[in-house]
Protein backbone atom coordinates (compact mmCIF):
# COMPACT_ATOMS: atom_id res chain seq x y z
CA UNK A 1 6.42 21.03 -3.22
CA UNK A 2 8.85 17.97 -4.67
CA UNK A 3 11.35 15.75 -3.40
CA UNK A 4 12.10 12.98 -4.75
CA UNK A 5 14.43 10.53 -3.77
CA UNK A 6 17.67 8.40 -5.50
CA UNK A 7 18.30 5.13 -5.09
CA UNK A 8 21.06 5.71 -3.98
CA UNK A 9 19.96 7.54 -0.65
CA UNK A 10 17.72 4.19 0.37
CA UNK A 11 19.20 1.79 3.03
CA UNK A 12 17.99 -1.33 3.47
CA UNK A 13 17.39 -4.54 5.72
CA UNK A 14 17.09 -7.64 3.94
CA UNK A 15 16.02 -10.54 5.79
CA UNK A 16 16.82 -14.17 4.27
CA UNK A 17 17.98 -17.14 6.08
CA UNK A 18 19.84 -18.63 3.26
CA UNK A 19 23.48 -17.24 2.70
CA UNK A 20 23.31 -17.54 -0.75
CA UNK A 21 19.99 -15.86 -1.27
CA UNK A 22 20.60 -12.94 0.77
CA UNK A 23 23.85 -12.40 -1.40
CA UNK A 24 21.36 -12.87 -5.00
CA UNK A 25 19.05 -10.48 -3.56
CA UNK A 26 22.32 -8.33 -2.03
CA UNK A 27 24.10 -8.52 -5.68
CA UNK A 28 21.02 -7.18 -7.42
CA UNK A 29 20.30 -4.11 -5.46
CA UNK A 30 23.67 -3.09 -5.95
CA UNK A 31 22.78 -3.28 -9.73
CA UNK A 32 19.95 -0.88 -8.61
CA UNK A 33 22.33 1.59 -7.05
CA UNK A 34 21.35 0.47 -3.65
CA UNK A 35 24.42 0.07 -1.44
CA UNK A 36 23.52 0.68 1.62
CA UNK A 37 22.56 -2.40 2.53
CA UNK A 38 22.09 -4.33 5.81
CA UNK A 39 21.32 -7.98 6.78
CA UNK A 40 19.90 -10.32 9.21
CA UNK A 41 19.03 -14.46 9.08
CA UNK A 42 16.06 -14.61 11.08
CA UNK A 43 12.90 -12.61 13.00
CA UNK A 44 15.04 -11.90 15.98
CA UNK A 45 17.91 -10.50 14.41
CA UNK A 46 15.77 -8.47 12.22
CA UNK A 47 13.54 -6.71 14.75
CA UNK A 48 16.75 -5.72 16.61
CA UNK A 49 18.59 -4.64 13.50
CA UNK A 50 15.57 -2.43 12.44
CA UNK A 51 15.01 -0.84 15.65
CA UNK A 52 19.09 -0.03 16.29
CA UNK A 53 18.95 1.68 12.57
CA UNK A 54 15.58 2.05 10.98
CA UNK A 55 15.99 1.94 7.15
CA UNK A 56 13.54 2.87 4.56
CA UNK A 57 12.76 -0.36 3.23
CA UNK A 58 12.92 -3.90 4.79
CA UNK A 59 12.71 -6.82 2.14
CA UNK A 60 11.92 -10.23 3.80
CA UNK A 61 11.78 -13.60 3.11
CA UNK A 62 8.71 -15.84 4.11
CA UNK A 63 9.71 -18.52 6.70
CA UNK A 64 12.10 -18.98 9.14
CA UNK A 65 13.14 -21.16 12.06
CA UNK A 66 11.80 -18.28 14.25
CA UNK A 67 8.89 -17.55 12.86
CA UNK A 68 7.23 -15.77 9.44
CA UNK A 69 7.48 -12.30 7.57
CA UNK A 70 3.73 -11.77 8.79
CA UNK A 71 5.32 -11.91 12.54
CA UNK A 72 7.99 -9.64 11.50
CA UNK A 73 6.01 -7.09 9.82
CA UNK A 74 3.60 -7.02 13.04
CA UNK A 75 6.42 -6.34 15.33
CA UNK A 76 7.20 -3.27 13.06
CA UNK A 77 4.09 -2.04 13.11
CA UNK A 78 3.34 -2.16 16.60
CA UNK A 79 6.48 -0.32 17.61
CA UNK A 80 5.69 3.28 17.02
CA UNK A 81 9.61 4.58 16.00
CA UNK A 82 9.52 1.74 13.44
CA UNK A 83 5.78 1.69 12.07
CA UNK A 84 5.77 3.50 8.85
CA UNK A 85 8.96 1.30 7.59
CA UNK A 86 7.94 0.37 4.18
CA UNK A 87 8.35 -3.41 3.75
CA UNK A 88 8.21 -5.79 0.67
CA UNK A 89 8.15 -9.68 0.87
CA UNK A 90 9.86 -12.13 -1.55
CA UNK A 91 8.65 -15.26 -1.57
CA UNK A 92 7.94 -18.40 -3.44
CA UNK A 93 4.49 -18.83 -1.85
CA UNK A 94 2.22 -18.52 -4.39
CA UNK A 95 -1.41 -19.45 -1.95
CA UNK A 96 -3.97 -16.49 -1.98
CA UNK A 97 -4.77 -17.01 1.78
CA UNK A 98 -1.06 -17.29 2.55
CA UNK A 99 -0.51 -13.67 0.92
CA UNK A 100 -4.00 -11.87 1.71
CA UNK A 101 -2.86 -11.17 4.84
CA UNK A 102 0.25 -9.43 3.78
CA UNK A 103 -1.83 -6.90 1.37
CA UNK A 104 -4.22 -5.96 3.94
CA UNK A 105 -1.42 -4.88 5.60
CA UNK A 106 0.11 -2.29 3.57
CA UNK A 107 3.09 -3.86 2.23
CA UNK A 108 4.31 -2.14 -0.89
CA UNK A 109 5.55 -5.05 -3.02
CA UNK A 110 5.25 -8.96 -3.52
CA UNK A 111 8.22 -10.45 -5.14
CA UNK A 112 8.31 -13.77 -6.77
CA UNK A 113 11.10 -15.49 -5.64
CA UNK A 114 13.40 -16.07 -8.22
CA UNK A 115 12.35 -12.39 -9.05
CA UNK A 116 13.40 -10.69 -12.22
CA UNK A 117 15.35 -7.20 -12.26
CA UNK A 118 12.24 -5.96 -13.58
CA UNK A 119 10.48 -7.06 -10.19
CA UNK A 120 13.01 -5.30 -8.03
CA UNK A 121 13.32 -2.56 -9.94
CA UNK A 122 9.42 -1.83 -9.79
CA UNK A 123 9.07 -2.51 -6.06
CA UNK A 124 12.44 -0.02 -5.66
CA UNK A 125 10.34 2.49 -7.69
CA UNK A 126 7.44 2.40 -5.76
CA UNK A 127 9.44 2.63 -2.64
CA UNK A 128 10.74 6.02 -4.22
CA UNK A 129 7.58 6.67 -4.46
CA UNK A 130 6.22 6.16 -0.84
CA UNK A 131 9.02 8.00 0.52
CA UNK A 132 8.92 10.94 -1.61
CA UNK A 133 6.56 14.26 -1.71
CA UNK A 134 5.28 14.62 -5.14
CA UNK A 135 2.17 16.83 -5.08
CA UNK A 136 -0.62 15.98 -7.36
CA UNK A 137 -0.95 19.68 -10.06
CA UNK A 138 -4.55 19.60 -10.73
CA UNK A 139 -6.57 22.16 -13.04
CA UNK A 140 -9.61 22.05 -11.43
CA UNK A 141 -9.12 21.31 -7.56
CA UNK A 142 -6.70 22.66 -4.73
CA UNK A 143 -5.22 19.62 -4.60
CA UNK A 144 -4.73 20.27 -0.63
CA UNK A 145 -8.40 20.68 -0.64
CA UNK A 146 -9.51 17.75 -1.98
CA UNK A 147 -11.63 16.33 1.17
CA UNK A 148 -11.41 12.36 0.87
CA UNK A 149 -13.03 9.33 2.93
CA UNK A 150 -11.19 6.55 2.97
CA UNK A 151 -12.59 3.42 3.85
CA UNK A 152 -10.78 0.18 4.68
CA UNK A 153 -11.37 -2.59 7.95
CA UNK A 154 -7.53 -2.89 8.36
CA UNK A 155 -5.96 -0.38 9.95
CA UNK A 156 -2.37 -1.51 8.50
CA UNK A 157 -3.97 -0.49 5.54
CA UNK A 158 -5.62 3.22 5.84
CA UNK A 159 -1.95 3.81 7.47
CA UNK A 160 -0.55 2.88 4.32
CA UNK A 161 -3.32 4.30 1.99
CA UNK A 162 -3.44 7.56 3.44
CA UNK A 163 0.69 7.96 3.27
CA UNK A 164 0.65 7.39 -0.26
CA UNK A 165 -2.23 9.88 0.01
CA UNK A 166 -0.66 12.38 1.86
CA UNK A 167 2.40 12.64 -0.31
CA UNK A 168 0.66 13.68 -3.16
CA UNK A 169 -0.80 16.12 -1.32
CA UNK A 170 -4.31 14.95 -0.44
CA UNK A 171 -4.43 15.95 3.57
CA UNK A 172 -7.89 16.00 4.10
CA UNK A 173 -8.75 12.62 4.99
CA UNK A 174 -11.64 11.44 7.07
CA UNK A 175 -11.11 7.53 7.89
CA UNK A 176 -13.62 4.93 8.17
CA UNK A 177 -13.08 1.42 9.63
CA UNK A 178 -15.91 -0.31 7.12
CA UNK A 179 -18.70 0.79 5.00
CA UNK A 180 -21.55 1.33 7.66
CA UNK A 181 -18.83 3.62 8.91
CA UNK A 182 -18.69 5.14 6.15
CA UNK A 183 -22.49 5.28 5.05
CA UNK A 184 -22.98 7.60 8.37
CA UNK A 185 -19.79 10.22 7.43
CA UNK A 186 -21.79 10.66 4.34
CA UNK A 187 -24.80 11.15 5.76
CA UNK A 188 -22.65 14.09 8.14
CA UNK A 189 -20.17 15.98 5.48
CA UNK A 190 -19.43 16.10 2.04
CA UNK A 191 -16.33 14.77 0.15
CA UNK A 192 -14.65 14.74 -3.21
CA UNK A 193 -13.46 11.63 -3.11
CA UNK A 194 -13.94 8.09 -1.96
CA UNK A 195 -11.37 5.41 -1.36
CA UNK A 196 -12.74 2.02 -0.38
CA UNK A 197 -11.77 -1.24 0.36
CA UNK A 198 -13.35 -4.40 -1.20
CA UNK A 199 -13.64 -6.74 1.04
CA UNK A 200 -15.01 -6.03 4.38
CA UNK A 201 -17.48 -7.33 6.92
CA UNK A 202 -20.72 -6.19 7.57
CA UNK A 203 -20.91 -3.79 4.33
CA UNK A 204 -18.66 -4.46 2.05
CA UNK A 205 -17.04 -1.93 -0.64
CA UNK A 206 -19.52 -3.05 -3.07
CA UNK A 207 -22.58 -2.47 -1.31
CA UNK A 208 -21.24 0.74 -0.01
CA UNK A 209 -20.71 1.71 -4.00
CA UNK A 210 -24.53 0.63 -4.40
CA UNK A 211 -25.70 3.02 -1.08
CA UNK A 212 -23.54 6.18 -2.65
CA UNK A 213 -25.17 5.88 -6.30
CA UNK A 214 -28.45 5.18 -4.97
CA UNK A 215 -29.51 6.55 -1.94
CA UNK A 216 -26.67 8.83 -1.35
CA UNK A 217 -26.89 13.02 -1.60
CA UNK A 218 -23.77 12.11 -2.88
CA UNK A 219 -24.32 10.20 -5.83
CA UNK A 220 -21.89 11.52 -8.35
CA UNK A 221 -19.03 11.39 -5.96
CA UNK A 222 -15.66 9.00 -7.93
CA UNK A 223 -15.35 6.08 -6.15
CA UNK A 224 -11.94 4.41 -6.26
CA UNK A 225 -12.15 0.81 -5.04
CA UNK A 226 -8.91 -0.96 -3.71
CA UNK A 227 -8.97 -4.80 -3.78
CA UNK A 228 -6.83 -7.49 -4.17
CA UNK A 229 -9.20 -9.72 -5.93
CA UNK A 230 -8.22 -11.39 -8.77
CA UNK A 231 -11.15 -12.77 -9.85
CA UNK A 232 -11.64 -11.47 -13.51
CA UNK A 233 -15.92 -12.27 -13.05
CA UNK A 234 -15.50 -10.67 -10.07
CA UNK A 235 -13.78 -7.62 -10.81
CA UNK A 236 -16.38 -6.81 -13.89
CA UNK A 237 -19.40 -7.40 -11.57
CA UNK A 238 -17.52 -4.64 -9.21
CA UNK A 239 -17.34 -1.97 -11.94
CA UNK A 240 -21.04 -2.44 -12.95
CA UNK A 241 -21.93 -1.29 -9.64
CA UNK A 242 -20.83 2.11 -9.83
CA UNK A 243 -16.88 2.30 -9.38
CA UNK A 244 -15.41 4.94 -10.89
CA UNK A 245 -11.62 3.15 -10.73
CA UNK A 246 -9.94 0.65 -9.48
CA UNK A 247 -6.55 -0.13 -8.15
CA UNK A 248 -4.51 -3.40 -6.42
CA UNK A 249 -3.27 -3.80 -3.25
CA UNK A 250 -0.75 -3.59 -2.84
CA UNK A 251 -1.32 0.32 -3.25
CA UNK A 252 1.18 1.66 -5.63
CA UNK A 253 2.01 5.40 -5.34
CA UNK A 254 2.40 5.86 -9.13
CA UNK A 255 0.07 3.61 -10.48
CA UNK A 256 -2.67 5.44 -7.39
CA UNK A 257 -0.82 9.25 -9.03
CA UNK A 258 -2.39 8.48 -12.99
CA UNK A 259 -5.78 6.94 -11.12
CA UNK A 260 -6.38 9.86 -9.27
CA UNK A 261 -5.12 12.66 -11.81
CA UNK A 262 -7.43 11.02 -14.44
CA UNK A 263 -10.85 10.89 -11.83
CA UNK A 264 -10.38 14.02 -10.28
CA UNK A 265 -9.87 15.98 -13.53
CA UNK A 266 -12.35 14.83 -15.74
C-alpha cells in the first residue's frame, strides 16, 4: 500500500524574524512547488499559528527575541494535536553541542543558512518521505512481520524513528529507552532487527553491539546503528564492533529505505 505525496499538497510554517529572510526562504519554496505557505516572526506567534492550522512541516530559524527553535520544537512536541509535526531548522550555527540537541530530537533536516536549492530540495524530499506510506517489497520477509527493537534514550527520537519505520511498513516494534533495556528484551523475545542509538548512558549502542555478537542467542541479528557522530576514528572503531549499517541523524526515510532493503535481504 502507496501514497505518496506532491509538493504541492505540503503547507508550511516558516518561522524567521527577519523580513527579508522569511521572503528568501518564502521565494524558494515556491520554486519547489510549495505554495501553501504560512509565517510567523517569533516563538509566540509560531506556537499559536501551528496549533490554529497544523501544517506538515514547520521550518525555523535559530534565535529569537523570545526564545530558540529548541523551545519551539518542545512546545510542539508536548502538545499532543501538534506532536508528530515534522520540523527542520535553518541556521547559521555551525557548534556540535548547539545542534546535538536538535538531532536527538527527531528533526528531519538541518539547513545551512544561506542554504542551497539543493538543501531545500533534499529536506522537502525527505519530508515527502515522512509523510508518505511507501511499504518496503521484500523477497524474503513479510515486511509487516519483520519484529524490530529499537533502541534510543530520547524519546523525541524513537517517536521519530519508529514513524519513518512504520511507513515503510515495519509495525512490529518493541522500544527500548537504552541498551540495558534492551540487553533484557533480548534475553525475553526474538527479533529481526535492531535499531540503536549511539550515544547513550549507562550502555551505550556500542557496547550493546558487543553484548548481541558475543553473549547474545542472538548473535547474527543486523544491527543498524543511528548516530550523529562525526568523528571519522570514531565511526570506523563503531563498525569493527559488529554493526551491520549505519545511518545519521537526522533519520532520513530514503536514505533508512536502501539501508534496510539491502540488510534485510541479503
Amino acid at each position: 500500500m502507496s501514497h505518496i505525496m506532491n509538493p504541492n499538497e505540503l503547507s508550511l510554517l516558516v518561522v524567521e524574524p527577519s523580513d527579508l529572510q522569511r521572503k528568501i526562504i518564502i521565494k524558494e519554496l515556491k520554486q519547489q512547488g510549495i505554495t501553501q505557505v504560512a509565517e510567523a516572526k517569533n516563538i509566540a506567534q509560531a506556537y499559536e499559528t501551528a496549533k490554529k492550522h497544523p501544517r506538515d512541516l514547520i521550518t525555523s530559524a535559530m534565535y529569537f527575541d523570545d526564545g530558540s527553535a529548541i523551545d519551539l520544537l518542545h512546545q510542539i512536541r508536548n502538545n499532543p494535536s501538534i506532536a508528530d509535526t515534522p520540523f527542520m531548522l535553518v541556521s547559521s550555527e555551525l557548534r556540535r553541542e548547539s545542534l546535538e540537541e536538535f538531532k536527538q530530537s527527531g528533526v528531519i533536516a538541518l539547513l545551512p543558512k544561506p542554504f542551497t536549492s539543493a538543501h531545500l530540495a533534499t529536506a522537502i524530499d525527505t519530508t515527502i518521505d515522512l509523510l508518505s506510506t511507501d511499504e518496503l517489497e521484500l523477497e524474503y520477509f513479510d515486511v509487516h512481520e519483520v519484529r524490530v527493537l529499537l533502541v534510543d534514550d530520547s524519546r523525541l527520537a524513537r517517536n521519530h524513528i519508529k514513524r519513518v519505520l512504520n511507513n515503510l511498513g515495519l509495525l512490529k516494534i518493541v522500544e527500548a529507552a537504552d541498551g540495558s533495556e534492551a540487553i533484557a528484551l533480548l534475553k525475553e523475545s526474538m527479533f529481526d532487527l535492531v535499531v540503536t542509538d549511539y550515544n547513550m548512558p549507562e550502555v551505550d549502542g556500542k557496547e550493546l553491539t558487543r553484548y548481541i555478537r558475543s553473549e547474545s542467542t542472538q548473535s547474527h541479528i543486523p544491527i543498524l546503528m543511528v548516530t550523529s557522530e562525526s568523528n571519522d576514528t570514531h565511526l570506523a572503531n563503531i563498525l569493527t564492533e559488529g554493526v551491520t549499517a549505519m545511518c545519521d541523524k537526522p533519520f532520513e526515510p530514503e536514505n533508512v529505505r536502501k539501508i534496510l532493503y539491502k540488510i534485510l535481504e541479503e
